[in-house]
Each structure stands twice: as structure tokens, then as C-alpha cells.
C-alpha atoms as a PDB file:
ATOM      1  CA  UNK A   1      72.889  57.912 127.730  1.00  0.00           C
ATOM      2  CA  UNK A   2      71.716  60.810 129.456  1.00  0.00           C
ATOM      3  CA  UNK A   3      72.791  60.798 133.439  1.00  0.00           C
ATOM      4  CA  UNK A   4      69.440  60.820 134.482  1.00  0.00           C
ATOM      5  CA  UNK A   5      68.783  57.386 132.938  1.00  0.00           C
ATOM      6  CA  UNK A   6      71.910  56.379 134.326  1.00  0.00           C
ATOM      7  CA  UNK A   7      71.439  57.337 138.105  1.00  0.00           C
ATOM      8  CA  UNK A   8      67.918  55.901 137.777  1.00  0.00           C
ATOM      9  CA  UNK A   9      69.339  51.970 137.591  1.00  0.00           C
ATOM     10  CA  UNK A  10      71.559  52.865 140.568  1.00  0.00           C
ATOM     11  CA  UNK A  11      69.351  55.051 142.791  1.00  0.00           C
ATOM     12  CA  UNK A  12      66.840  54.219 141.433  1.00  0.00           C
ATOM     13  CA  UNK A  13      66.395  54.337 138.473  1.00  0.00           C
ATOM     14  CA  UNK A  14      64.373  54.056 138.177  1.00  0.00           C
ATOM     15  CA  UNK A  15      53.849  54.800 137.987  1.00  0.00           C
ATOM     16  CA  UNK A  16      52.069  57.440 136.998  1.00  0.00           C
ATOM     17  CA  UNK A  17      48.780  55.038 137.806  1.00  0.00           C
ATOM     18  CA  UNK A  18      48.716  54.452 141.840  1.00  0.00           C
ATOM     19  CA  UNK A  19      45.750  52.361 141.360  1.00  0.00           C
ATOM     20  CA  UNK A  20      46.245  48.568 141.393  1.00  0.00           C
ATOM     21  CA  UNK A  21      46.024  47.421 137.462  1.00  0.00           C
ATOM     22  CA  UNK A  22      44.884  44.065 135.902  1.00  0.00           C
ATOM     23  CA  UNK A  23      47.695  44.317 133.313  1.00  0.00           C
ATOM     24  CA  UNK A  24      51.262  42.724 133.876  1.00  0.00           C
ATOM     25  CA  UNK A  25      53.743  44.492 135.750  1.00  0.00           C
ATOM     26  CA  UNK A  26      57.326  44.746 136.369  1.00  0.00           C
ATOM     27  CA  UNK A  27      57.595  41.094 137.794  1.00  0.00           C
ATOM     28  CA  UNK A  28      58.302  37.619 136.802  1.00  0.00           C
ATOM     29  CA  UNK A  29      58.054  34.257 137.857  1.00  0.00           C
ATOM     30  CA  UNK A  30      60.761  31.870 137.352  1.00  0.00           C
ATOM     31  CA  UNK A  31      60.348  28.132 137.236  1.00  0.00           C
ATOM     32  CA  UNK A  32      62.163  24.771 137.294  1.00  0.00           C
ATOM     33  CA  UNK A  33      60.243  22.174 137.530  1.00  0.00           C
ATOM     34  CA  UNK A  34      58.793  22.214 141.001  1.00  0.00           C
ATOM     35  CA  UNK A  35      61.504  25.144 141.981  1.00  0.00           C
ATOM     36  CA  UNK A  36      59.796  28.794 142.094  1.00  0.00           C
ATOM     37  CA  UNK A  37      61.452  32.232 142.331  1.00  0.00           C
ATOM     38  CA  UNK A  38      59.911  35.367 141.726  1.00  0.00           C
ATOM     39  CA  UNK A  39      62.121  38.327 139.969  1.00  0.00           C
ATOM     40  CA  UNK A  40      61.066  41.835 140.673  1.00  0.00           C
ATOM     41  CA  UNK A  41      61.579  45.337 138.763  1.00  0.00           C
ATOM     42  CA  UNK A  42      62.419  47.637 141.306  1.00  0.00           C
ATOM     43  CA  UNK A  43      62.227  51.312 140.811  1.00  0.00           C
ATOM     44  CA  UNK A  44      64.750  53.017 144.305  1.00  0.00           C
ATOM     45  CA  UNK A  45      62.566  56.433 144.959  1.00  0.00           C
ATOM     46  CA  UNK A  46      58.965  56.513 144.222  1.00  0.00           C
ATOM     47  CA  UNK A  47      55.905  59.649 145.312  1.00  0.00           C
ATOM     48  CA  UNK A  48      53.582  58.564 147.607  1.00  0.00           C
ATOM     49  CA  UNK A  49      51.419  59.093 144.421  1.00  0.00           C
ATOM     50  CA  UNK A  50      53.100  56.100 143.855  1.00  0.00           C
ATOM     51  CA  UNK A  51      51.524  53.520 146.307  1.00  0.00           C
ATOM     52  CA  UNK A  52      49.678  51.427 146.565  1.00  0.00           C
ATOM     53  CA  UNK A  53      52.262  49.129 144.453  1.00  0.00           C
ATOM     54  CA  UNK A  54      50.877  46.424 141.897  1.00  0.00           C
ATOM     55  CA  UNK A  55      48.988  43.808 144.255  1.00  0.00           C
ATOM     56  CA  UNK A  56      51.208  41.472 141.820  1.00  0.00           C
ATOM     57  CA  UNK A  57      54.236  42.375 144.009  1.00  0.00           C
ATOM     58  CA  UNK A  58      52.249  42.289 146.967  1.00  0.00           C
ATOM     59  CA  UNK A  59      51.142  38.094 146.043  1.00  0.00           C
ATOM     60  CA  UNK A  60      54.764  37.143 145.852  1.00  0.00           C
ATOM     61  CA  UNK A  61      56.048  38.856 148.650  1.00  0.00           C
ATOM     62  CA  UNK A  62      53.216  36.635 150.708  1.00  0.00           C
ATOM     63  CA  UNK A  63      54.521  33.486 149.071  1.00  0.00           C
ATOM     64  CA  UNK A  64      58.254  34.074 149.355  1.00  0.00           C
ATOM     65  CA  UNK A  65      60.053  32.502 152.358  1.00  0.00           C
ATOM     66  CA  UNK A  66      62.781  34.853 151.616  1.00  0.00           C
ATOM     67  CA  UNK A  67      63.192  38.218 150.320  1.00  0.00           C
ATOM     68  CA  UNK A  68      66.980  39.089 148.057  1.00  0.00           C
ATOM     69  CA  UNK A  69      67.883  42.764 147.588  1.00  0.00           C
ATOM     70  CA  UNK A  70      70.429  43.991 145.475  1.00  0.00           C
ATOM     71  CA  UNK A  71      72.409  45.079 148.216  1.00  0.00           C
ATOM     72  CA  UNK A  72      72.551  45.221 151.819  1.00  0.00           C
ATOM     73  CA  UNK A  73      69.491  47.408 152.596  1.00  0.00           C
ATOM     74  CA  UNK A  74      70.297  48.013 156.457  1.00  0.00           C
ATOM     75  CA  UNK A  75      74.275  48.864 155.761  1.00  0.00           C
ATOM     76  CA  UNK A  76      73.431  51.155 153.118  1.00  0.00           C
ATOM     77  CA  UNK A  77      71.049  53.016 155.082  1.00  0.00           C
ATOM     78  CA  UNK A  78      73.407  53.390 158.361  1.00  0.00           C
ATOM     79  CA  UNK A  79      75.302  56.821 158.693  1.00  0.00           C
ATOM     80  CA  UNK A  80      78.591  54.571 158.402  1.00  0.00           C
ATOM     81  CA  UNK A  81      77.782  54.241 155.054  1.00  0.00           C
ATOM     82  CA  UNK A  82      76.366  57.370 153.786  1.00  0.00           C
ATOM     83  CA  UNK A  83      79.757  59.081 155.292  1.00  0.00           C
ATOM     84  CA  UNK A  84      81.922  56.548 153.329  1.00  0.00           C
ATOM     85  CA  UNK A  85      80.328  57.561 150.436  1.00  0.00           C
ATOM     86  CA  UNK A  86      80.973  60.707 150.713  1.00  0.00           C
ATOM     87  CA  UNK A  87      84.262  60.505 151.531  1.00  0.00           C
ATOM     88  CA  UNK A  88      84.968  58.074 148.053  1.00  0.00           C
ATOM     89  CA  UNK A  89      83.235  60.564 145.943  1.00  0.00           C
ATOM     90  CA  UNK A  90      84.488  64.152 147.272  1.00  0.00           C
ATOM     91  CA  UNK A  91      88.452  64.922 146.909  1.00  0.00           C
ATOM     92  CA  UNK A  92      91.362  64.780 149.233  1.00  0.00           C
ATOM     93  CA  UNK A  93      94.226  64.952 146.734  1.00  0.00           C
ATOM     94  CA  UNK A  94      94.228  69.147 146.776  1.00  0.00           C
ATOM     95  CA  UNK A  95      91.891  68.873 143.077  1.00  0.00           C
ATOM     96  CA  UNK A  96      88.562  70.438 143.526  1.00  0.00           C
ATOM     97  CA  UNK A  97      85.534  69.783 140.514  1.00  0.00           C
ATOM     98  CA  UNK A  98      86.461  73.013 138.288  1.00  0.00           C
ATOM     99  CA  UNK A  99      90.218  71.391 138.071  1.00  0.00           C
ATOM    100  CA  UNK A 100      88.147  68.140 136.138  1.00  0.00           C
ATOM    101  CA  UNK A 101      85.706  69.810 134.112  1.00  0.00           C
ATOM    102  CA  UNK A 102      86.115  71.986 130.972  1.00  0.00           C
ATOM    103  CA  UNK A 103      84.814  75.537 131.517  1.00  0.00           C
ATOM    104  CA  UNK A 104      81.449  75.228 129.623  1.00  0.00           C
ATOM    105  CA  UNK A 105      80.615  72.489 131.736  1.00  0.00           C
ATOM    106  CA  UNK A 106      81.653  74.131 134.715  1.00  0.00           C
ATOM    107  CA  UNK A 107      79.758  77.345 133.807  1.00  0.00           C
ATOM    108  CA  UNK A 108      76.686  75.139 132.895  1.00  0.00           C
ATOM    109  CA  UNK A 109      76.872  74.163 136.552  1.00  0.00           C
ATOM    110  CA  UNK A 110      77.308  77.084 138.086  1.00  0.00           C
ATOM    111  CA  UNK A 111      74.123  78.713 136.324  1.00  0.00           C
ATOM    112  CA  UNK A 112      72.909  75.709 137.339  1.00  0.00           C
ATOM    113  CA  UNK A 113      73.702  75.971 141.151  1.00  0.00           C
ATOM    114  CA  UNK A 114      72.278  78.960 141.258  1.00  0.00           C
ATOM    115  CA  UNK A 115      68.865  78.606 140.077  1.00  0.00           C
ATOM    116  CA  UNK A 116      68.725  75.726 142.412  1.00  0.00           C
ATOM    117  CA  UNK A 117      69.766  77.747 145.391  1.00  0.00           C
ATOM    118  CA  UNK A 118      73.058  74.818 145.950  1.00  0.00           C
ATOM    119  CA  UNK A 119      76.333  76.245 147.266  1.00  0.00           C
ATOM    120  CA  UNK A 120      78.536  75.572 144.898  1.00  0.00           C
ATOM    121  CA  UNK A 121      81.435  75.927 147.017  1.00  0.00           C
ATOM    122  CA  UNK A 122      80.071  72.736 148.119  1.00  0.00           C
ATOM    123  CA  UNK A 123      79.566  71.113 145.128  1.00  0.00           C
ATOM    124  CA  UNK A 124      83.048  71.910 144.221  1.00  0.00           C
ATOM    125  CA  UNK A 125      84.191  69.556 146.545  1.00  0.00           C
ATOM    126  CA  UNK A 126      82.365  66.855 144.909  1.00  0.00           C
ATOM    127  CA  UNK A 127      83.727  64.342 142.027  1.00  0.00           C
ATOM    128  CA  UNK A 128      81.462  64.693 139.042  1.00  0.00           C
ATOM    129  CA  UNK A 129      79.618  61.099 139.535  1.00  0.00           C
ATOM    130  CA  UNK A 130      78.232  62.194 143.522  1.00  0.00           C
ATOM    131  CA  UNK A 131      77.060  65.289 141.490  1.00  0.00           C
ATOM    132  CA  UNK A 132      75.349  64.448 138.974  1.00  0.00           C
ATOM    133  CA  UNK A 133      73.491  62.145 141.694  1.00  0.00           C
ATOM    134  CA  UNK A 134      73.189  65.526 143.792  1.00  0.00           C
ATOM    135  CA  UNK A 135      71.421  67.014 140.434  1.00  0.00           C
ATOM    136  CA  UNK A 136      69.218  63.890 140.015  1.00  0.00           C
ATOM    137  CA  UNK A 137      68.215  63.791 143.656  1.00  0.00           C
ATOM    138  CA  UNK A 138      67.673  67.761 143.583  1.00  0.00           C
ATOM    139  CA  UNK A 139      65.116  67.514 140.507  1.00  0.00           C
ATOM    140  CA  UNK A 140      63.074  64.607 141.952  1.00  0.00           C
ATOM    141  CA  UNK A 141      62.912  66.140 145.306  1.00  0.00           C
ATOM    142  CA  UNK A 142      61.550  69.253 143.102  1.00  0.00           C
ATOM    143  CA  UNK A 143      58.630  66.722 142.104  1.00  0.00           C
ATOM    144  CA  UNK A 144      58.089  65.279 145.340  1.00  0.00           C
ATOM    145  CA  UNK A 145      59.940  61.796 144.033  1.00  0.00           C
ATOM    146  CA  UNK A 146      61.050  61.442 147.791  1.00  0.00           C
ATOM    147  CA  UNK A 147      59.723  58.500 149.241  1.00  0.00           C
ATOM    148  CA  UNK A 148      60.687  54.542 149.537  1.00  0.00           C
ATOM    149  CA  UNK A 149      61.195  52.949 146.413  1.00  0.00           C
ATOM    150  CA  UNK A 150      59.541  49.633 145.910  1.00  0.00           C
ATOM    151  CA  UNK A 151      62.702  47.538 147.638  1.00  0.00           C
ATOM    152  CA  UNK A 152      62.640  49.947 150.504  1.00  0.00           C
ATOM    153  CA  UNK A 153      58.952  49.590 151.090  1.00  0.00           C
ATOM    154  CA  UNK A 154      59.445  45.469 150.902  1.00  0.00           C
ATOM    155  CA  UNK A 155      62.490  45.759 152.935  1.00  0.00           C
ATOM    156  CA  UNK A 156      60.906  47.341 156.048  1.00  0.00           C
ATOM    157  CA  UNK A 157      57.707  44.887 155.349  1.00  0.00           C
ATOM    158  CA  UNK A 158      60.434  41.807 155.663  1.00  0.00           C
ATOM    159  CA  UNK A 159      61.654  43.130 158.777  1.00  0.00           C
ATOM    160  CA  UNK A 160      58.173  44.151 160.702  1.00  0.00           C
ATOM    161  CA  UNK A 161      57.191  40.338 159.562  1.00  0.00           C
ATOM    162  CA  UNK A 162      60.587  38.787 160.222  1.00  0.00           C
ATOM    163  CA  UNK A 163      61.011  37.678 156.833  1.00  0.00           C
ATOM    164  CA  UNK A 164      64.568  36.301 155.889  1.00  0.00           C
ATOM    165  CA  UNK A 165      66.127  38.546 153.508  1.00  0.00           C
ATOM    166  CA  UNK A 166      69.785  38.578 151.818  1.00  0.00           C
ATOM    167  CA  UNK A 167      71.835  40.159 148.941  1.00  0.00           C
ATOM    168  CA  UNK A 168      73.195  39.919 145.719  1.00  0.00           C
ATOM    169  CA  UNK A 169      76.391  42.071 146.035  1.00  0.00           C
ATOM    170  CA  UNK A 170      78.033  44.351 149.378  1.00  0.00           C
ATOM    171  CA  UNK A 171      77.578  47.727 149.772  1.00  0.00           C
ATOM    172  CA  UNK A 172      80.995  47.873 149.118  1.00  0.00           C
ATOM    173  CA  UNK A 173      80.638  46.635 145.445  1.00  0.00           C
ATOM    174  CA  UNK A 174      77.625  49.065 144.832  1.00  0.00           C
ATOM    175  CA  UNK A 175      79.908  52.178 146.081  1.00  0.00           C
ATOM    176  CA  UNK A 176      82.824  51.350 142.832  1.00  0.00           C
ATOM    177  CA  UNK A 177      80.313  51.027 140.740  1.00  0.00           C
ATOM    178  CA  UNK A 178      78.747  54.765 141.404  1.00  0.00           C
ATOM    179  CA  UNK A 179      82.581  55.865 141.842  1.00  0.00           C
ATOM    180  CA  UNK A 180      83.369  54.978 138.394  1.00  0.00           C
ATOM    181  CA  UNK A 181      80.324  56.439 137.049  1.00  0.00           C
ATOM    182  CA  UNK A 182      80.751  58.813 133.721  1.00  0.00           C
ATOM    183  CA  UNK A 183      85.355  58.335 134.460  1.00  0.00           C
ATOM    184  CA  UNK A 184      86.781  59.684 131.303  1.00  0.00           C
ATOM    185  CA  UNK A 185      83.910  61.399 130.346  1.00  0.00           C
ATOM    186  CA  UNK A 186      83.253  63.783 133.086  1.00  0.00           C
ATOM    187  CA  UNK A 187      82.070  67.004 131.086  1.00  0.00           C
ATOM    188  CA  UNK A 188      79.186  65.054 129.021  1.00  0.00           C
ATOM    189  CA  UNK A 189      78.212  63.276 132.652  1.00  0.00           C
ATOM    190  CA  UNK A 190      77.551  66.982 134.281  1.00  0.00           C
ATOM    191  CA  UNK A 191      76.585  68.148 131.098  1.00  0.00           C
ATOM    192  CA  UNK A 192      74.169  65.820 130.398  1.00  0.00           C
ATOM    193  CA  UNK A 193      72.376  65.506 134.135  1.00  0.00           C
ATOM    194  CA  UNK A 194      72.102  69.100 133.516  1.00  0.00           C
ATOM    195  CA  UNK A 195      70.110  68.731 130.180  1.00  0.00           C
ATOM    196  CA  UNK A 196      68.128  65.960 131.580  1.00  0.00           C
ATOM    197  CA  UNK A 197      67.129  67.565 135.121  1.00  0.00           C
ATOM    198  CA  UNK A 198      65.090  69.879 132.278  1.00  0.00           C
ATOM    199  CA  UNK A 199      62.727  67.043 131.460  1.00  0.00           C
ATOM    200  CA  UNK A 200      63.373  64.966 134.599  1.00  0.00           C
ATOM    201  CA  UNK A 201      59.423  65.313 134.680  1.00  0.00           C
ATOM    202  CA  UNK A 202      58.751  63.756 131.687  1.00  0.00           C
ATOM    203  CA  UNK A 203      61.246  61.351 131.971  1.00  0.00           C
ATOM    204  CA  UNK A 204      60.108  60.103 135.328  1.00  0.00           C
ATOM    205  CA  UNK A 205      56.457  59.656 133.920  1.00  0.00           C
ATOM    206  CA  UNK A 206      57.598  58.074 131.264  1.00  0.00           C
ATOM    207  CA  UNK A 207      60.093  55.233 133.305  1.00  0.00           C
ATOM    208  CA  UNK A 208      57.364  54.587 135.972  1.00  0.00           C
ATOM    209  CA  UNK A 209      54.662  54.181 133.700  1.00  0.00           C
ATOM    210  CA  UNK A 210      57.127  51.710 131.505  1.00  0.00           C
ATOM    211  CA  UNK A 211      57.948  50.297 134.820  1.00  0.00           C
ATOM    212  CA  UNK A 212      54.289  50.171 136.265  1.00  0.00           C
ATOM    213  CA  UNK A 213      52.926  48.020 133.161  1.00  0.00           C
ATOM    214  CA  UNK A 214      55.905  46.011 132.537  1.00  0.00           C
ATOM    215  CA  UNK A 215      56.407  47.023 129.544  1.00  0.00           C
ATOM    216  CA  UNK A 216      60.199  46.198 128.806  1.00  0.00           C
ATOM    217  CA  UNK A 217      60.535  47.501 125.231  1.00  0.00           C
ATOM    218  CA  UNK A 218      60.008  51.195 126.641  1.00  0.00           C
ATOM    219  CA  UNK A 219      62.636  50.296 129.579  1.00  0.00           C
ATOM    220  CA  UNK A 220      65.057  49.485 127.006  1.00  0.00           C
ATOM    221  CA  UNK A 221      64.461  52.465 124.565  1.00  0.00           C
ATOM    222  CA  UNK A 222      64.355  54.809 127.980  1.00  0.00           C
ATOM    223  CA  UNK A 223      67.345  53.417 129.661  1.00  0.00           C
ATOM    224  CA  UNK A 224      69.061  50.397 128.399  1.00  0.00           C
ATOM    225  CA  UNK A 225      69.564  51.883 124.919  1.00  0.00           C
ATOM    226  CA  UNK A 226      71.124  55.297 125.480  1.00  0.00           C
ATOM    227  CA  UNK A 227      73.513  53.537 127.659  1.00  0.00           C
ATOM    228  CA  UNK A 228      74.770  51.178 125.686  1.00  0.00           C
ATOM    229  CA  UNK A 229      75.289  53.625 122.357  1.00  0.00           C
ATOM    230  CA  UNK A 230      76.629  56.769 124.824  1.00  0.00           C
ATOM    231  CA  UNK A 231      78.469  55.067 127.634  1.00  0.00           C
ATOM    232  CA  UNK A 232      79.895  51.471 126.161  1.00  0.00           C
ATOM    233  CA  UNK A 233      82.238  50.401 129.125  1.00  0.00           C
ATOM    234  CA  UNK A 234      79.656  51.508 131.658  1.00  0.00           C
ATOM    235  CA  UNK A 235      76.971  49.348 130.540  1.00  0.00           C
ATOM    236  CA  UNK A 236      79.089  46.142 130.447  1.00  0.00           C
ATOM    237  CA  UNK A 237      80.315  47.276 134.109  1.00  0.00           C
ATOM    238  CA  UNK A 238      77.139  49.066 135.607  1.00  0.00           C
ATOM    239  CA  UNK A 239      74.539  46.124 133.654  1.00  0.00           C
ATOM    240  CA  UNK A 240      76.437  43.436 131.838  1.00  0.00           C
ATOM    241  CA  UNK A 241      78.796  41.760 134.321  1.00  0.00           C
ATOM    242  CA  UNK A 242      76.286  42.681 137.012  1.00  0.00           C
ATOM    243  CA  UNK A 243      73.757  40.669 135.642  1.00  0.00           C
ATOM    244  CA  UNK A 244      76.485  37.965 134.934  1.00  0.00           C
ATOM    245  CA  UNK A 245      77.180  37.641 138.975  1.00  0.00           C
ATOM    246  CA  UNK A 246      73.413  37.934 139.854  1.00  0.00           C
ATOM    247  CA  UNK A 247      72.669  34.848 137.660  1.00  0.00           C
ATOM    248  CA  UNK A 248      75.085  32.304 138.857  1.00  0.00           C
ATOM    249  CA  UNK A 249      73.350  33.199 142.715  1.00  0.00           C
ATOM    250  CA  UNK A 250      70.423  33.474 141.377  1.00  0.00           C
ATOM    251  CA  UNK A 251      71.108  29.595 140.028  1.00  0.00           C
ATOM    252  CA  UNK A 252      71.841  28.512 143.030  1.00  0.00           C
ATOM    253  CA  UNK A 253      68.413  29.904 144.805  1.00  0.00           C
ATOM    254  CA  UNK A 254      66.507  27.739 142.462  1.00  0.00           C
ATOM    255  CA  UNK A 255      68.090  24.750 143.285  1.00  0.00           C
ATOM    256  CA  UNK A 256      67.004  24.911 147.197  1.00  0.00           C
ATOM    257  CA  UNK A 257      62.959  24.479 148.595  1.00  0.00           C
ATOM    258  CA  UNK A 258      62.928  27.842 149.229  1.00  0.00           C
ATOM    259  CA  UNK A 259      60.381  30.502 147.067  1.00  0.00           C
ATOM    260  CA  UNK A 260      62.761  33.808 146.951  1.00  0.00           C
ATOM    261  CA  UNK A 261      61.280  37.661 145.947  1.00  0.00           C
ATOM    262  CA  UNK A 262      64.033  38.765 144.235  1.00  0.00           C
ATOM    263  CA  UNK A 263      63.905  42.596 143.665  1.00  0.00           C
ATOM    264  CA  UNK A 264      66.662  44.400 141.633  1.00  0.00           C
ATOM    265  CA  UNK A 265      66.482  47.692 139.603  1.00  0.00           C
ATOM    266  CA  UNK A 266      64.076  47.248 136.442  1.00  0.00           C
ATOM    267  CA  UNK A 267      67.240  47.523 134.362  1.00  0.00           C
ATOM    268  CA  UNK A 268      68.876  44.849 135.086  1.00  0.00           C
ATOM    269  CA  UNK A 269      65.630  42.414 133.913  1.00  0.00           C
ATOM    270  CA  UNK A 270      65.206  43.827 130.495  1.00  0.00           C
ATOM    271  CA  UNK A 271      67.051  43.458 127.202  1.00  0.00           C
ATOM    272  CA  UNK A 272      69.101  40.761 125.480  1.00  0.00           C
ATOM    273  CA  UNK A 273      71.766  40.312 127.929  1.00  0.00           C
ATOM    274  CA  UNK A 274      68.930  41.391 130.860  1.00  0.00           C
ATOM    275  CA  UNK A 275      68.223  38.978 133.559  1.00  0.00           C
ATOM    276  CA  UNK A 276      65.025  37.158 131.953  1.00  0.00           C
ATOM    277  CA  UNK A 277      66.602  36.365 128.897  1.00  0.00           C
ATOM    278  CA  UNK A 278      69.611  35.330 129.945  1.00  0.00           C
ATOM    279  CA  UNK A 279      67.188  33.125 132.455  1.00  0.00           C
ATOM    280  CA  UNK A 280      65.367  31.859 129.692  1.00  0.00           C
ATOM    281  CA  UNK A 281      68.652  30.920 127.737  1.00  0.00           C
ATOM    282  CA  UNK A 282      69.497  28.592 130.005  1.00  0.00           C
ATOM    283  CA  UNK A 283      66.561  26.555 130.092  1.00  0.00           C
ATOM    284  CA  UNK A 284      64.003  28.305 132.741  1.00  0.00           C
ATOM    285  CA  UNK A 285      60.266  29.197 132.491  1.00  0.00           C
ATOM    286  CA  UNK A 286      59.878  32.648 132.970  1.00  0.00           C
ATOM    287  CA  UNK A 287      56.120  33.898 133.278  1.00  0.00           C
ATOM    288  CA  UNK A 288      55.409  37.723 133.496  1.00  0.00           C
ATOM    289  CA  UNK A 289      52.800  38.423 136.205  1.00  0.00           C
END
């Protein structure tokens, strides 16, 4: 896949209409029997372009007694945090970046540094994975892609209205996964994000339109599929045994009396071995909204 698509399901990744629409959109409602849960397509950074979101989202979050997040939304957003990420994704073994990459991918990124005005004595310091999330964040800062994404915008709702809200994974868990982004294939990661922060324009129109309408044929071909053909292990770890966690949780929520708004990167719902399907394999009703 290219690295664009592949920051977007962590950062993101991932509306070109800010109107409210009468056609679906990027959530579903899950059903047994008298049990209800309501499983939302998140995308991480949005414009304020962007908002208002689908009134859709808007009608579940007012009937959910509880809102789950993928992660820890408050510990991810402390400094203590964003330093530890740093720290796991620059070196302190004596290796700087032009030690891991191959010179044409080095070269790429210095011509690329400097167009963008970024120090690359800094990026140097960097393993490839935090950059290519420094040249994803770069390019959608570049298009004003800057502001709370649509859990981010529920999360501070939850806690102005004191509404419960939990997680599917620590912030721990979500740090290894970006950590092991692209390992192995370092030169096609930078390579790549550079490529794609060339049509990161399109691209974003493209996702949140895909993502604004629900439409989860276009999320596949835009994200799940170049994944999955160009980054094999990644997808089972990043997607696949993700999902696999999520599902025996999200089991367990609709057993209880509760009504849950479940929001998780629009990824993670789509596909074969996505979070509906695997729902609906196992004997739920699963209603798009």
C-alpha cells in the first residue's frame, strides 16, 4: 500500500460534503435481540470544512450510555505520551535514518526536506515509521487537514456531558503497532509517503468522501486493498488480529443493558475479515445508518 493509506487507519486514516446528507454513512447498528450497539467509522484528523458530522453519528451518540474509543483518548493526548513516542521511534543505539535507508531513498528525502522547509538533521534522528507520519502530518497540515477527527470531537462531547467512555486497546498497544510500521521494508515506506504526499489531495477527497457516504467498497479499494497486496504481515498485525481482539470485547458489550457508540478507524469496519462481517458471521444484525 502506499504510506499514506497506511498512516490514515492509524492517525487517522483516515468528507468533502460538510452538509448533513440523507444517504448512509460510515455507521452501523448492531443488534441482538433486544441488545443494541452502534459501530462507528472514524476518520482521526478532519478540516473544519469537515463539520458539521453526519447527524447519523450525532443520533447515536444521544442514545449511547457509553462511548468506546480505540484507545485511551486522554493518555494519548498527555505530553507523557507524545514524549514516549518519540523516544520509541527516534534512535539511541548511535544509528541515525541515512544508516537504514538506501541512498535513493535517502536522497528522495532530502529533496524532499527541503521543499518542505524540515530540518533534516532532525529528521535524521527519526526511525522511518515516525517519518513517514511526519510526511503525512506535513501534507495535511499543507491542506488545512488539522482539526479533531470525528473520535476527538465525540470524545470531548463525552466529557463536557459526563458520558462514560472506555477503550478497546492501551496506548501502549497502539505505540508497537506504529513502531513496527513498514520494519523490513523501510526504503518503499519513505519512498512511498513521498510519492503519495504528491496526491495526498486527491487521496484525502477521495477517503472522506468514501468515508462520508459509507461507501465501503471504495474504503477497501483506497485502503484495505493496497495493504493487503503491498504490506502482507502488516495488515494481519495493523487490521487482522486487531479486529480479532476488538470483537471478543465487543461480544461482551452486547451482552450487558448498556447501548455503546463504538468509534474505531473506518478500516477496521470494512472488508471480509472487517468488523461488520465478521459481526454478521457470527449471528448479529448489522443495519447501516
Amino acid at each position: 500500500m502506499t504510506t499514506h493509506r497506511l498512516s490514515f487507519s492509524l492517525l487517522l486514516c483516515l468528507a468533502l460534503l460538510s452538509s448533513p446528507v440523507l444517504a448512509e454513512t460510515s455507521l452501523w447498528q448492531v443488534r441482538d435481540g433486544d441488545s443494541v450497539m452502534y459501530l462507528g467509522g472514524t476518520v482521526h484528523v478532519l478540516a473544519a470544512a469537515d463539520y458539521p458530522l453526519p447527524e447519523e453519528f450525532d443520533q447515536a451518540y444521544e442514545q449511547a450510555d457509553r462511548l468506546v474509543f480505540e484507545t485511551d483518548m486522554q493518555a494519548i493526548n498527555s505530553p507523557a505520551f507524545q514524549l514516549q513516542m518519540v523516544q520509541r521511534l527516534t534512535y539511541n543505539d548511535g544509528r541515525s535514518l541515512k544508516d537504514e535507508l538506501g541512498a535513493k531513498a535517502y536522497d528522495a528525502l532530502l529533496a524532499y526536506s527541503r521543499k518542505r522547509s524540515l530540518p533534516m538533521a532532525m529528521l535524521e534522528q527519526f526511525r522511518p515509521a515516525m517519518v513517514s507520519l511526519v510526511i503525512v502530518m506535513t501534507e495535511l497540515e499543507r491542506l488545512g487537514i488539522n482539526g479533531a477527527g470525528v473520535d476527538e470531537h465525540f470524545y470531548r462531547r463525552a466529557q463536557a456531558d459526563g458520558k462514560p467512555v472506555s477503550q478497546l486497546e492501551t496506548p501502549q498497544a497502539q505505540l508497537e503497532f506504529i513502531a513496527g510500521m513498514g520494519r523490513g521494508q523501510e526504503d518503499a515506506l519513505i519512498l512511498n509517503s513521498l510519492r503519495d504526499a504528491e496526491q495526498m489531495a486527491d487521496m484525502m477527497t477521495k477517503i472522506k468522501a468514501a468515508w462520508r457516504s459509507g461507501d465501503r467498497a471504495q474504503l477497501v479499494k483506497l485502503g484495505l486493498e493496497p495493504m493487503r497486496h503491498d504490506y502482507p504481515a502488516l495488515y494481519q498485525d495493523l487490521l487482522v488480529k486487531r479486529n480479532q481482539a476488538w470483537l471478543v470485547k465487543l461480544e461482551r458489550m452486547l451482552k450487558n443493558a448498556d447501548t455503546e457508540l463504538v468509534l474505531v478507524g473506518a478500516l477496521h469496519l470494512v472488508g471480509r475479515e472487517g468488523l461488520l462481517e465478521q459481526l454478521r458471521a457470527r449471528g448479529y444484525e448489522v443495519i447501516q445508518q
